[in-house]
C-alpha atoms as a PDB file:
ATOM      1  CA  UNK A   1       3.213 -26.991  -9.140  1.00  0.00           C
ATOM      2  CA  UNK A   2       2.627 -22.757  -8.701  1.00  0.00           C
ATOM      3  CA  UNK A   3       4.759 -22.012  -5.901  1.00  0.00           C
ATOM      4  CA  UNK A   4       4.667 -18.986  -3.949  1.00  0.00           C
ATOM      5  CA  UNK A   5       6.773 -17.249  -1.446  1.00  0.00           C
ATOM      6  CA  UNK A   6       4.029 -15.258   0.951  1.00  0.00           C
ATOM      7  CA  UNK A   7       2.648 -14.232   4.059  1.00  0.00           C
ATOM      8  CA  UNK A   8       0.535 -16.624   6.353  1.00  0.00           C
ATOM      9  CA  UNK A   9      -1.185 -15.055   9.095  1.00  0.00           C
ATOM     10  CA  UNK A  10      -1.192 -15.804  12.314  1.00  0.00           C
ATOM     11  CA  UNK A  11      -2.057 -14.012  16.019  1.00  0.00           C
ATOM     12  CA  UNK A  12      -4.709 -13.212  17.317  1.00  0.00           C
ATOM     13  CA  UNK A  13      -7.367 -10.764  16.675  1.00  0.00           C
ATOM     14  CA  UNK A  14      -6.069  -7.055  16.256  1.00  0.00           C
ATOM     15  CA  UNK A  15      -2.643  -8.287  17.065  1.00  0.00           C
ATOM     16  CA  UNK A  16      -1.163 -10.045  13.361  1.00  0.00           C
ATOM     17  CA  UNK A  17       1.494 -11.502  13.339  1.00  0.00           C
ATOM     18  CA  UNK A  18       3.043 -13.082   9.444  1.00  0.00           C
ATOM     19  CA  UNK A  19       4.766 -16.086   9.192  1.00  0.00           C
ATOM     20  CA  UNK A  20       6.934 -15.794   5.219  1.00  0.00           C
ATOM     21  CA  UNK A  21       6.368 -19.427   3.465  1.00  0.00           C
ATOM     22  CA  UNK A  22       6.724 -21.030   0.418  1.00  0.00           C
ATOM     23  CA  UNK A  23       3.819 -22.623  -0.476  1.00  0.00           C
ATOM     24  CA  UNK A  24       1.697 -23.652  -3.078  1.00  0.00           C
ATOM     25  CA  UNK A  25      -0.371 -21.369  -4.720  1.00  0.00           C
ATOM     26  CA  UNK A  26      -3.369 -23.716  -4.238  1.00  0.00           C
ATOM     27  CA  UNK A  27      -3.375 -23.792  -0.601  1.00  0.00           C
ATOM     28  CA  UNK A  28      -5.332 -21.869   1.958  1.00  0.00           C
ATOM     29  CA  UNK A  29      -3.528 -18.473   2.792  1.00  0.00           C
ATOM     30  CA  UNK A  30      -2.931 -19.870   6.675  1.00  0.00           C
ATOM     31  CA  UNK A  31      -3.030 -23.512   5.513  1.00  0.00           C
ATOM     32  CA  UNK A  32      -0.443 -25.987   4.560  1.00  0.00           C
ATOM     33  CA  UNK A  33       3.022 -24.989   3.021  1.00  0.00           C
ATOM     34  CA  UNK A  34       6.268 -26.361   2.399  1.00  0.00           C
ATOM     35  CA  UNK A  35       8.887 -24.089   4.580  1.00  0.00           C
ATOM     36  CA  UNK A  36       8.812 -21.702   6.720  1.00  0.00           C
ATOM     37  CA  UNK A  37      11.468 -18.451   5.297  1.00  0.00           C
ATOM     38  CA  UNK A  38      11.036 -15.952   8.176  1.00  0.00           C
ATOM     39  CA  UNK A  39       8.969 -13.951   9.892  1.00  0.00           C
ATOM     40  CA  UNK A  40       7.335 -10.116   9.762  1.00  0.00           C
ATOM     41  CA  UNK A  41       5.640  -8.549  12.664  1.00  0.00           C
ATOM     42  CA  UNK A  42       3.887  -5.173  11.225  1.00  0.00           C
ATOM     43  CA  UNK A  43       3.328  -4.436  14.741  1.00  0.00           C
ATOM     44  CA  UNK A  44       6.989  -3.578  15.388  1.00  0.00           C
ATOM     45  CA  UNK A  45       8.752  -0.277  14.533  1.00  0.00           C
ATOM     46  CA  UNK A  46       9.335   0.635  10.789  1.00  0.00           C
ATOM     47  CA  UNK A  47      13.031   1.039  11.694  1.00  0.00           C
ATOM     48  CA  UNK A  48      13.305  -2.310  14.131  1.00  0.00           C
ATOM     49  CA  UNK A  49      15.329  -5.300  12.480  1.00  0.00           C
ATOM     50  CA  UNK A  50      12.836  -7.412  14.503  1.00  0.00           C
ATOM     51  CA  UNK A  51      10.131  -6.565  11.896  1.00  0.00           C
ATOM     52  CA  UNK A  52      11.212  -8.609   9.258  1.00  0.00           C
ATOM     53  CA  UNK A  53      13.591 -11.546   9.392  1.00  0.00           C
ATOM     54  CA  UNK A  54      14.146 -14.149   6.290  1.00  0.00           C
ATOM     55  CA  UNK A  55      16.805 -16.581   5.778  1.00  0.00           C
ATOM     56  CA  UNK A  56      17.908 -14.727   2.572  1.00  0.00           C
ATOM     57  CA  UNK A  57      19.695 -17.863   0.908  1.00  0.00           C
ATOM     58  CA  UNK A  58      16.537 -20.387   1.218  1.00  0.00           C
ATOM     59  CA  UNK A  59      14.609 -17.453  -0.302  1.00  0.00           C
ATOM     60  CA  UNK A  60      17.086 -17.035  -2.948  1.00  0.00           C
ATOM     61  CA  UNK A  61      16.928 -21.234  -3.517  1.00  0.00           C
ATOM     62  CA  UNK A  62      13.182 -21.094  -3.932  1.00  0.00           C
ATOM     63  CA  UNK A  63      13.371 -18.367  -6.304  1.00  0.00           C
ATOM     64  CA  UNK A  64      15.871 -20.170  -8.465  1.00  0.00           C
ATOM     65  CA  UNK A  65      13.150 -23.196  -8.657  1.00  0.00           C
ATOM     66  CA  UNK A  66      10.345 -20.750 -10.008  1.00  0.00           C
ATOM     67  CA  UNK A  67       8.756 -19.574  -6.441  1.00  0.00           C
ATOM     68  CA  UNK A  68       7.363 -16.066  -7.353  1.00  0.00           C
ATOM     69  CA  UNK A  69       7.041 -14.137  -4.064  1.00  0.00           C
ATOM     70  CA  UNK A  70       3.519 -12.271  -3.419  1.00  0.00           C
ATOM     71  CA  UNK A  71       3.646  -8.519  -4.092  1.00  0.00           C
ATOM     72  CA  UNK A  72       4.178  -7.680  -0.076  1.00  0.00           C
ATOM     73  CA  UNK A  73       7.042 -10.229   0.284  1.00  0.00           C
ATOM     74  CA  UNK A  74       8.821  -8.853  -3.268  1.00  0.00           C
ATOM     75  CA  UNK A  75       8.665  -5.179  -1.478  1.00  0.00           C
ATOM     76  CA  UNK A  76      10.207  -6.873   1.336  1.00  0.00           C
ATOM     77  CA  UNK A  77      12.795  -8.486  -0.527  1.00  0.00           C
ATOM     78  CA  UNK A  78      13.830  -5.248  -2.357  1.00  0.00           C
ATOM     79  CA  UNK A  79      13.803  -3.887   0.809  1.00  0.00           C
ATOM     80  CA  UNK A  80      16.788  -6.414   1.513  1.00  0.00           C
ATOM     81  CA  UNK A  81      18.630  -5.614  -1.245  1.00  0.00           C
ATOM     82  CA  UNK A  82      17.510  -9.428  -2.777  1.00  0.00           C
ATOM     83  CA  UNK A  83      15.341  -8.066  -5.978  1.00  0.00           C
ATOM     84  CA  UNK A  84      15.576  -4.508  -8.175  1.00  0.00           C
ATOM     85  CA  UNK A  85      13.712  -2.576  -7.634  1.00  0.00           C
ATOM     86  CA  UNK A  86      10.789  -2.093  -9.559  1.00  0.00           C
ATOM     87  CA  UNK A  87       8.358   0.990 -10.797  1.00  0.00           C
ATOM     88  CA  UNK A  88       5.054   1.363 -10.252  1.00  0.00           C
ATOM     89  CA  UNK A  89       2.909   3.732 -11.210  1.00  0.00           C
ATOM     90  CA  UNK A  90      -0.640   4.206  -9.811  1.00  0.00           C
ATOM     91  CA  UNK A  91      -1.899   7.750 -11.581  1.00  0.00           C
ATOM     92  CA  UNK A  92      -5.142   7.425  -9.392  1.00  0.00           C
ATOM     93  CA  UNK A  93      -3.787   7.179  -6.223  1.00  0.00           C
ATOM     94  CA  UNK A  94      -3.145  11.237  -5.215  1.00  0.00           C
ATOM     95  CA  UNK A  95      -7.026  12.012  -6.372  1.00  0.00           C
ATOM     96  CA  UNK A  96      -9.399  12.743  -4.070  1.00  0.00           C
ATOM     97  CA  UNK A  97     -12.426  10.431  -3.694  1.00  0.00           C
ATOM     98  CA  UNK A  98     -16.222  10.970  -4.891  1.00  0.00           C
ATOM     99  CA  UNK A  99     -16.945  12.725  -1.888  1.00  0.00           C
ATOM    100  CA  UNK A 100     -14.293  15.139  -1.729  1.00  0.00           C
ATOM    101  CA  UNK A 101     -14.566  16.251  -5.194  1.00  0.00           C
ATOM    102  CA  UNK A 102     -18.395  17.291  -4.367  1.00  0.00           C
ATOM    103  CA  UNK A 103     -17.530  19.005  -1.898  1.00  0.00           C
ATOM    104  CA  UNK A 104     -14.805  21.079  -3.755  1.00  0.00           C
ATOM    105  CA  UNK A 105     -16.930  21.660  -6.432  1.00  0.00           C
ATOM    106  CA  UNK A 106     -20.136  23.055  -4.153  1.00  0.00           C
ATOM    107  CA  UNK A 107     -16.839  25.274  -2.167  1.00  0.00           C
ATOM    108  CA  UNK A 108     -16.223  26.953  -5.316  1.00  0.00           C
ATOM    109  CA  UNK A 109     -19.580  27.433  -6.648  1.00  0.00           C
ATOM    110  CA  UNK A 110     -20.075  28.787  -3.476  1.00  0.00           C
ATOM    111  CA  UNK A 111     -16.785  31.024  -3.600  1.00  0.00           C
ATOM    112  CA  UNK A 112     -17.805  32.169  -7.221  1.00  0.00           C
ATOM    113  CA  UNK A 113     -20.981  33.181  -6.504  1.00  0.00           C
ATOM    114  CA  UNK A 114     -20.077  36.097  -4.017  1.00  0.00           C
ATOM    115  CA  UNK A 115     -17.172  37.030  -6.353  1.00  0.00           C
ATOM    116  CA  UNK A 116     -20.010  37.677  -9.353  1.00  0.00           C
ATOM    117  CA  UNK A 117     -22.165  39.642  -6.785  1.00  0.00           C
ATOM    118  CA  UNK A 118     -19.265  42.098  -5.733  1.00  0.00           C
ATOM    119  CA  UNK A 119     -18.249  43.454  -9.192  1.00  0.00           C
ATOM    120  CA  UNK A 120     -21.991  44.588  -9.930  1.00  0.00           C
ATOM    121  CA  UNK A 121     -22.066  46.234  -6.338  1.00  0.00           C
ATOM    122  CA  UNK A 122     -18.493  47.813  -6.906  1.00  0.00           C
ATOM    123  CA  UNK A 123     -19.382  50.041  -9.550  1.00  0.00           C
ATOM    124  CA  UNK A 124     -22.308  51.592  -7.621  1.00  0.00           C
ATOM    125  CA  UNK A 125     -20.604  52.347  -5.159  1.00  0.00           C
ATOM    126  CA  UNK A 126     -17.562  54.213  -7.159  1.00  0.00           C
ATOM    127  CA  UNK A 127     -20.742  56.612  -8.922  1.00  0.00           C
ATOM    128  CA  UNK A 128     -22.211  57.321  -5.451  1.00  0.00           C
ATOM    129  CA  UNK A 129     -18.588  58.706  -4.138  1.00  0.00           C
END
């Protein structure tokens, strides 16, 4: 059996609220699983321990049995001090969209083409002085 340690949602509309289980990887995201591990309100200050609470050990346990935590839980976890942490590397992520790179590219067409007017008018005016 895949099991997973992650997030089940709960609250109500606008207003989540994540319960952290270990479940298997087969069930429904808010469906049936096997313990409850903690809780994470996102809702909550960054800084607040209320935001996240996990009984560390039962974590740990699961872990030792082959639970893999979800991607979200594992940042909480290093967060904790439970897992290394680990490197990622998205190269994409600082460039601008579609969009915004049209729109810089008609800017500086629109920025060069005044610049290759004024050198043809500068000289003009230097012979009429």
């Amino acid at each position: 059996m895949a099991m997973k340690i992650r997030l089940a949602r709960g609250g109500s509309k606008k207003r989540p609220h994540y319960a952290i289980v270990a479940a298997d990887s087969r069930m429904p995201r808010d469906g049936r699983f096997i313990e409850k591990l903690g809780t994470y309100n996102p809702l909550l200050p960054k800084d607040s321990e209320e935001r996240v609470k996990m009984d560390i050990e039962r974590v740990k346990d699961w872990m030792s049995k082959g639970a893999q935590p979800t991607d979200r839980v594992a940042r909480m976890l290093e967060a904790a001090g439970v897992l290394d942490k680990k490197t990622r590397a998205n190269p994409n992520k600082g460039t601008p969209g579609k969009a915004a790179q049209e729109r810089a590219e008609a800017k500086a067409a629109k920025a060069a083409a005044p610049a290759e007017e004024a050198p043809a008018e500068a000289p003009a005016d230097a012979a009429e002085e």
